[in-house]
Every structure is written in C-alpha cells, then in structure tokens.
Protein backbone atom coordinates (compact mmCIF):
# COMPACT_ATOMS: atom_id res chain seq x y z
CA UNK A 1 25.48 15.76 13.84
CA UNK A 2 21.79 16.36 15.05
CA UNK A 3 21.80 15.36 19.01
CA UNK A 4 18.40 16.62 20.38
CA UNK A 5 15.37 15.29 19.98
CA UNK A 6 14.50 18.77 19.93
CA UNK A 7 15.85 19.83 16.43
CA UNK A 8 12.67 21.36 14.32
CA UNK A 9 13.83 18.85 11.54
CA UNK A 10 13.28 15.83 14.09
CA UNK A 11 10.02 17.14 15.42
CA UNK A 12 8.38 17.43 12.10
CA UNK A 13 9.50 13.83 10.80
CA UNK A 14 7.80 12.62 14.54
CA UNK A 15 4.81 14.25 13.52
CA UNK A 16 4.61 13.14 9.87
CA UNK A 17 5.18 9.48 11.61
CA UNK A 18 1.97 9.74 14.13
CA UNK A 19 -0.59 12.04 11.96
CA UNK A 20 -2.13 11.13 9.15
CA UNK A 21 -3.89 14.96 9.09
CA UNK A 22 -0.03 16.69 9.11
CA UNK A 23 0.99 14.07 6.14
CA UNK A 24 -2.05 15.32 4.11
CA UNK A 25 -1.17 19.03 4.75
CA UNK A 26 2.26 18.43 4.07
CA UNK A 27 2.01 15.91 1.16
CA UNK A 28 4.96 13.73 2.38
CA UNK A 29 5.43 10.69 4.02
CA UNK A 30 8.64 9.10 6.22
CA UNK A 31 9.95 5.58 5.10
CA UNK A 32 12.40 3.49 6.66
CA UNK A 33 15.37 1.15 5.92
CA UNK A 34 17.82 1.09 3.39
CA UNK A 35 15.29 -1.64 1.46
CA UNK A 36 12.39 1.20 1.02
CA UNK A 37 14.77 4.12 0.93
CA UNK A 38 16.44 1.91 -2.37
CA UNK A 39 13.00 1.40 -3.67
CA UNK A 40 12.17 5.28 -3.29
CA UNK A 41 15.17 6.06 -5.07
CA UNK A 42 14.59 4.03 -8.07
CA UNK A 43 11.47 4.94 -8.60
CA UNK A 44 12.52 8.48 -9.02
CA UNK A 45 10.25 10.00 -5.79
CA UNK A 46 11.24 13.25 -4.56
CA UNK A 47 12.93 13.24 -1.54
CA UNK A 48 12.49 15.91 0.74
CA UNK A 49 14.94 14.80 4.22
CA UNK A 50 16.89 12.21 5.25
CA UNK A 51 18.35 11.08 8.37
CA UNK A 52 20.82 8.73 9.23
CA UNK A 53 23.43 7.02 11.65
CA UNK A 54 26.64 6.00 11.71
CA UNK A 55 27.89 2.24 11.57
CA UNK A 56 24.98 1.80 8.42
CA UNK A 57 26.00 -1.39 6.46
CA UNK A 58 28.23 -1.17 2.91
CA UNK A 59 25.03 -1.03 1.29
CA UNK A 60 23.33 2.03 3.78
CA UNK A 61 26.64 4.00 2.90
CA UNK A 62 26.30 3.27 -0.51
CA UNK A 63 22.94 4.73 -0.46
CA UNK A 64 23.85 7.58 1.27
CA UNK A 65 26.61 8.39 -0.90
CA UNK A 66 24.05 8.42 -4.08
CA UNK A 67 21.58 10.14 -2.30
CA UNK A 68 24.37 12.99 -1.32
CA UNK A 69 25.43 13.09 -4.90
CA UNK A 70 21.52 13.76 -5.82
CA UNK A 71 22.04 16.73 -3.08
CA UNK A 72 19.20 15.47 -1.13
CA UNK A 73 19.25 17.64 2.11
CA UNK A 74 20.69 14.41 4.70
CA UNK A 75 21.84 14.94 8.14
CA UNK A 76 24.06 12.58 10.49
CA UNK A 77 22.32 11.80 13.59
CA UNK A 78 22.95 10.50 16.74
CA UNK A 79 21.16 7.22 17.67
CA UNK A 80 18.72 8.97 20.41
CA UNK A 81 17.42 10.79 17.83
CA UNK A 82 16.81 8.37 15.07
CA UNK A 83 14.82 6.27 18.03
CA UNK A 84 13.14 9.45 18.73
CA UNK A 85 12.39 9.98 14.89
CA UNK A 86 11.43 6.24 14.01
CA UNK A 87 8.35 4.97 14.44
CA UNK A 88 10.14 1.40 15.05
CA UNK A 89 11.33 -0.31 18.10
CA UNK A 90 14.69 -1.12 16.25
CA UNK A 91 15.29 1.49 13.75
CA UNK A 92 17.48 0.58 10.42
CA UNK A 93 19.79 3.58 10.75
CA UNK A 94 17.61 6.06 8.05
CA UNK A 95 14.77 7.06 7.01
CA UNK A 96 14.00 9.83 4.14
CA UNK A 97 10.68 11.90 3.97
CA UNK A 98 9.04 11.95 0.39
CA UNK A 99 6.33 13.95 -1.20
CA UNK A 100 3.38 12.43 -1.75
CA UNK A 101 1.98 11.47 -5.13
CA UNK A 102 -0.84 9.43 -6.58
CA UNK A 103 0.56 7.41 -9.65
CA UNK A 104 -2.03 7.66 -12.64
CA UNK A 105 -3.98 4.74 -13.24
CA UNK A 106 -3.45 3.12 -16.53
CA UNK A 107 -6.64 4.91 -19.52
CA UNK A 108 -7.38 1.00 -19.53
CA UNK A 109 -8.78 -0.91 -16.20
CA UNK A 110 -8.38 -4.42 -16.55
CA UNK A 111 -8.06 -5.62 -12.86
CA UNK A 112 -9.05 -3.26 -9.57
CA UNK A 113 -8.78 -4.05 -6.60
CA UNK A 114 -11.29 -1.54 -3.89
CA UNK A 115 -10.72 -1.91 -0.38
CA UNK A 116 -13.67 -1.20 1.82
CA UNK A 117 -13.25 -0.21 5.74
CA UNK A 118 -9.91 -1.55 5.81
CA UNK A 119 -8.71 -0.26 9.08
CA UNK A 120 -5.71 -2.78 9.71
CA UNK A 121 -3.15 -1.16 8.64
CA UNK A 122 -0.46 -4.30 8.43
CA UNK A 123 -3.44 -6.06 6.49
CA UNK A 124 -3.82 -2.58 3.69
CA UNK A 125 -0.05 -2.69 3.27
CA UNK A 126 -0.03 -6.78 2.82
CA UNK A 127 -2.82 -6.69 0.13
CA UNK A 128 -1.29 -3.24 -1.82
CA UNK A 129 1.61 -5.23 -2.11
CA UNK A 130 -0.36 -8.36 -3.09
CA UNK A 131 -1.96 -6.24 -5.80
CA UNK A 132 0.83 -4.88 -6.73
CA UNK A 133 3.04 -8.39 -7.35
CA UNK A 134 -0.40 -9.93 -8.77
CA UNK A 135 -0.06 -7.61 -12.05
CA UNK A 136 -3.60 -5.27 -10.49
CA UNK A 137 -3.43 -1.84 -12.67
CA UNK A 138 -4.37 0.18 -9.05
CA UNK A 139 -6.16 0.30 -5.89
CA UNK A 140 -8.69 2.38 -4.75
CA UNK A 141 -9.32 3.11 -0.73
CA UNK A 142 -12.68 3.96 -0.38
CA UNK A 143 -13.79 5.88 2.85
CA UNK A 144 -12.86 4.42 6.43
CA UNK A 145 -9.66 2.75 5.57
CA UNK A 146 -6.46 3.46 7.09
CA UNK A 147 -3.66 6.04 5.58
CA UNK A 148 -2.04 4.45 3.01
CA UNK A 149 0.51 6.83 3.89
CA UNK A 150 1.15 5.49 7.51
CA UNK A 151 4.61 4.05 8.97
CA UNK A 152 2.82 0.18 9.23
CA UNK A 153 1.23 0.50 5.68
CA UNK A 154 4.57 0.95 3.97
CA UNK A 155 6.77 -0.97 5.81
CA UNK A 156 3.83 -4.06 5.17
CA UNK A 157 3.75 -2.63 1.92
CA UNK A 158 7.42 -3.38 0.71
CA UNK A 159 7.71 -0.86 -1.95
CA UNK A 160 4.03 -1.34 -3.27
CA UNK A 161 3.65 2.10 -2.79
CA UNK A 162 6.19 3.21 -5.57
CA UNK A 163 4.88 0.86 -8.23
CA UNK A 164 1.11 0.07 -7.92
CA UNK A 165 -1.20 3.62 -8.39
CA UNK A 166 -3.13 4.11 -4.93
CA UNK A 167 -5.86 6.05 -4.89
CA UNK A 168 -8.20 7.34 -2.10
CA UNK A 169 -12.04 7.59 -3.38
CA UNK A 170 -15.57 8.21 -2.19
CA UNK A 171 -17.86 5.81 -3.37
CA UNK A 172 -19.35 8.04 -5.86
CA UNK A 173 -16.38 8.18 -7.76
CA UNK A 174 -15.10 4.70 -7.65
CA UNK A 175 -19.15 3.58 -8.42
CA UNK A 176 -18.27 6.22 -11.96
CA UNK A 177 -14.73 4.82 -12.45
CA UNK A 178 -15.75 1.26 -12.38
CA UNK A 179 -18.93 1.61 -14.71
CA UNK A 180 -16.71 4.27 -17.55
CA UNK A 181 -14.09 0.81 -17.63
CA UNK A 182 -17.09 -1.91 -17.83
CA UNK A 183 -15.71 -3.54 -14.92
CA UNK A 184 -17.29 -6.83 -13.47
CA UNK A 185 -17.51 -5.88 -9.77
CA UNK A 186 -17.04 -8.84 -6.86
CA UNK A 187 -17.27 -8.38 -3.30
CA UNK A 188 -15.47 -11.24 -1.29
CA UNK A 189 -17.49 -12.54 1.46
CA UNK A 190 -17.86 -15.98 3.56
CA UNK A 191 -19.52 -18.60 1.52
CA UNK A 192 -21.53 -16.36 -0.35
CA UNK A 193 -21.92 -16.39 -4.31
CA UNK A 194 -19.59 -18.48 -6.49
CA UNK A 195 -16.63 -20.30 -5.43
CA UNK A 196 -13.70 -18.33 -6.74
CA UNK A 197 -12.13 -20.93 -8.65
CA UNK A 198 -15.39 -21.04 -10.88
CA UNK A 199 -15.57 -17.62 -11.35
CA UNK A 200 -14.45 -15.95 -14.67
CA UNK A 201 -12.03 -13.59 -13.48
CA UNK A 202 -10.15 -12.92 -16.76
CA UNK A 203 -12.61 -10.35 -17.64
CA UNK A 204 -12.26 -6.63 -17.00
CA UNK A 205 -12.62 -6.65 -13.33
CA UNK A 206 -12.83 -4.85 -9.55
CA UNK A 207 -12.85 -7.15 -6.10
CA UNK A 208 -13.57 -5.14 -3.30
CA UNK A 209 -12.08 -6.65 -0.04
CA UNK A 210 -14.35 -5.49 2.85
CA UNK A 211 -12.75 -4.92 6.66
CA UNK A 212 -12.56 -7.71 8.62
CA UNK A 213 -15.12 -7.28 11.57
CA UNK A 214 -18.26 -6.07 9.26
CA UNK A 215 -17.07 -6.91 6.29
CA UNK A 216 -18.03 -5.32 2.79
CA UNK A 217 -20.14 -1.86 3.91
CA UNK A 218 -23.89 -1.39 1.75
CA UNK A 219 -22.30 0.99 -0.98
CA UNK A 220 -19.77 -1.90 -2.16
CA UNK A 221 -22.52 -4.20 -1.97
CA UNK A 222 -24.93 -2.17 -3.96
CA UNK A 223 -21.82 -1.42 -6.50
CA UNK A 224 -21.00 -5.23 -6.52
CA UNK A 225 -22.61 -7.81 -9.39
CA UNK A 226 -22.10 -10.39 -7.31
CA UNK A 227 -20.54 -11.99 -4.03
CA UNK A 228 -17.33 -14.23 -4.65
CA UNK A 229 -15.74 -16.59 -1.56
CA UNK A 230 -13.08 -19.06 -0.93
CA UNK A 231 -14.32 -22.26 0.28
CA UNK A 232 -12.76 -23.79 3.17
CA UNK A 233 -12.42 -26.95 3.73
CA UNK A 234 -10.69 -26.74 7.05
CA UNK A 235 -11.78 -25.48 10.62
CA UNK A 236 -11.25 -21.97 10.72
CA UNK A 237 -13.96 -19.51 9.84
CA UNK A 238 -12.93 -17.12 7.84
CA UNK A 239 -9.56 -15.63 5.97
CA UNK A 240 -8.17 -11.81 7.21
CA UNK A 241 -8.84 -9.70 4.38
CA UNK A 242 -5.04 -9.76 3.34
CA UNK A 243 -4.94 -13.26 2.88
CA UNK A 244 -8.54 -13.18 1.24
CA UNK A 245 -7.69 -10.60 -1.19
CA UNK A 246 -4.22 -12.21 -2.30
CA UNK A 247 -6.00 -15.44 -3.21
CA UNK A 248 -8.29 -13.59 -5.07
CA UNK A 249 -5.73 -11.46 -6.92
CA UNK A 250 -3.24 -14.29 -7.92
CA UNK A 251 -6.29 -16.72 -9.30
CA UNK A 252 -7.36 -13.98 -11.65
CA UNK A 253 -3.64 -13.72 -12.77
CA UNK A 254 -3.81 -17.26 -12.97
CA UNK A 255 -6.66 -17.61 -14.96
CA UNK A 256 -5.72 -14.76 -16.84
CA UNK A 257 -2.34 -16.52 -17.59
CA UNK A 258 -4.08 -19.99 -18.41
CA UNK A 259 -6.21 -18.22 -21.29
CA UNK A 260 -3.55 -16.19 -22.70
CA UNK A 261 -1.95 -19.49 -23.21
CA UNK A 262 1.94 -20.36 -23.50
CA UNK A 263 4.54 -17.49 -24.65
C-alpha cells in the first residue's frame, strides 16, 4: 500500500491533474470514479495507472478485479493519498491515468459542432457530452478553449470523451475541414439571424458555440453563413453556451429525425 504523498507515482498523477502542458507532453489524462473508469474500460483506452482504496463498493472491486486480470499496473492506497492524488473534494476511491487519443472523425461530416473561446470548463464538458448523446459525428476546439483533457471537462463530460471524436484545431484548419464536407456553418448568438426552429438544420452542418462573455470571436464569424438564436420569451438575457449549444444540437436531431420519417 502507497502511504506518502510523496511516492513518484502520486506526484506525477497530481501533476497530470493541475497541468494541462504535462498532459500534452505526456499524452495521458487522470479520470475518476468507478462510472468513468467503466466507461474507459469499455471503450478499450489504454490504461497506463491506477489507484485505489479500500472499502470500494461490489461494483469498484469488480472493476478492479477486471482491470487486474488486464494486468493494468494498480496500486492500493491509503486514503491521504488518493485525497492528495484527486482533484475532488470527495474522491470515489480510484482513478486510472489513460493515454491520450483523438478518435478519427467519420470520412463523412454530417453534423459539427466548433466551440469557440470556450473557457468554462464544466460548460466544454456539458456540451461534448450534449454532442455526443445528440448523434454530432465530432467536435472541434478551436484556439482559447479549455483542455478537453482537464479533471472538470471529463467528469462534466460523463464518458463523452470515449465516444464522440474531439479534436483541437486552429481556425485554418477547421475553416478547410468544414468547406472539403460542404458544411452549412451557424454561429449561435442573441437574437441574431433566424430563429432556430426555422432553420433547416437537417443539412450537412457545423454550429459553432462562442464563449460566454464575448461570444463567437471574428474568425467563426467570418467562417459562419449565418447567425442562428433561440428566442426567449422569458426574462433572462441570454442562455450559457452549454445550454445554448444542447438546444441547438437536439433540434437538428429532431428535425433530422422528423424528415427521415417513421422506422
């Protein structure tokens, strides 16, 4: 059993949690609880290190046990240490460090979604895993938005990470990747443009979700056909961009849905 905060294994998975420059150079990542450690394992990611405590539930043990029998290099620790390691106030009792990977995007884009100076990173981990329930074939980060890598992305994230193929982009190359697919660009901003209701989203398409203070930056609006917003008939202002961009995404599966027809 690791005691000591001090152990070289529990340093580096500290340092992995608070720097989004050591996750690059390393390629790997640190997720926690037996729900994201599960998802990790059936989606077949390589697993690098993982720590955990005694007293886990039935299913934590069960988890361990598979992960043991996959000979994934796991070490018992003592409960200082997985505070020490976690980036939580309550850790779950484990946490594994993964290599990185980008998932390919599919050789057909149908629906993109492009965040633009998302900095929040609960708000980039709620819309990934909005994209990824709504059916999107990827997202693309373009410069100035948070790690996707980071402890709060993946934990807002759910497993979005292991399923929906995230991709980190300068402009030019998202500007290239959305003109080679055809795709109808939107940018979603306050009561500008269409209502998004009366918008044909069914076509091949990318919605760019800007950050929430300045919204969409000048190179999404210069890549962007139009603007696209949400009318609001209530009081408040404006939607965060999560919320904004999960509307978005499910109405294009919806209308996408509607013209397919029945099964």
């Amino acid at each position: 059993m690791i005691t000591s905060v001090r152990n070289p294994k529990v340093q580096r998975l500290r340092v992995l949690q608070s720097r989004a420059r050591r996750r690059r150079e390393a390629s790997s990542f640190v997720v926690e609880g037996v729900r994201l450690a599960e998802e990790a394992l059936a989606a077949g990611w390589e697993l690098r290190l993982g720590l955990y405590t005694e007293g886990l539930s039935a299913r934590g043990q069960a988890l361990v046990e598979q992960l043991r029998a996959q000979h994934t290099e796991l070490e018992l620790v003592s409960p200082e240490v997985m505070a020490a390691a976690s980036d939580t106030q309550t850790p779950q009792g484990i946490l594994l460090e993964l290599a990185q990977r980008e998932l390919p995007l599919p050789q057909q884009l149908n629906l993109l979604l492009v965040a633009d100076q998302l900095r929040d990173p609960g708000n980039l981990g709620t819309l990934l895993r909005s994209a990824a329930a709504a059916g999107a074939d990827g997202a693309l980060l373009a410069p100035g938005c948070a790690d996707a890598w980071a402890p709060k992305v993946l934990r807002a994230g759910m497993g979005a990470h292991f399923a929906l193929p995230i991709h980190t982009l300068a402009w030019d190359a998202i500007h290239a990747l959305c003109s080679q697919h055809s795709l109808h660009v939107y940018y979603a901003e306050a009561s500008q443009g269409p209502a998004y209701d009366g918008a044909d989203l069914t076509r091949p398409l990318a919605l760019i979700l800007g950050g929430e203070a300045d919204g969409p930056g000048p190179e999404a609006r210069a890549l962007a056909k139009s603007a696209i917003h949400i009318p609001m008939p209530g009081r408040a202002e404006s939607l965060n961009a999560a919320t904004a961009g999960s509307v978005l995404l499910f109405e294009a599966a919806r209308q996408r849905r509607a013209k397919e027809g029945p099964p």
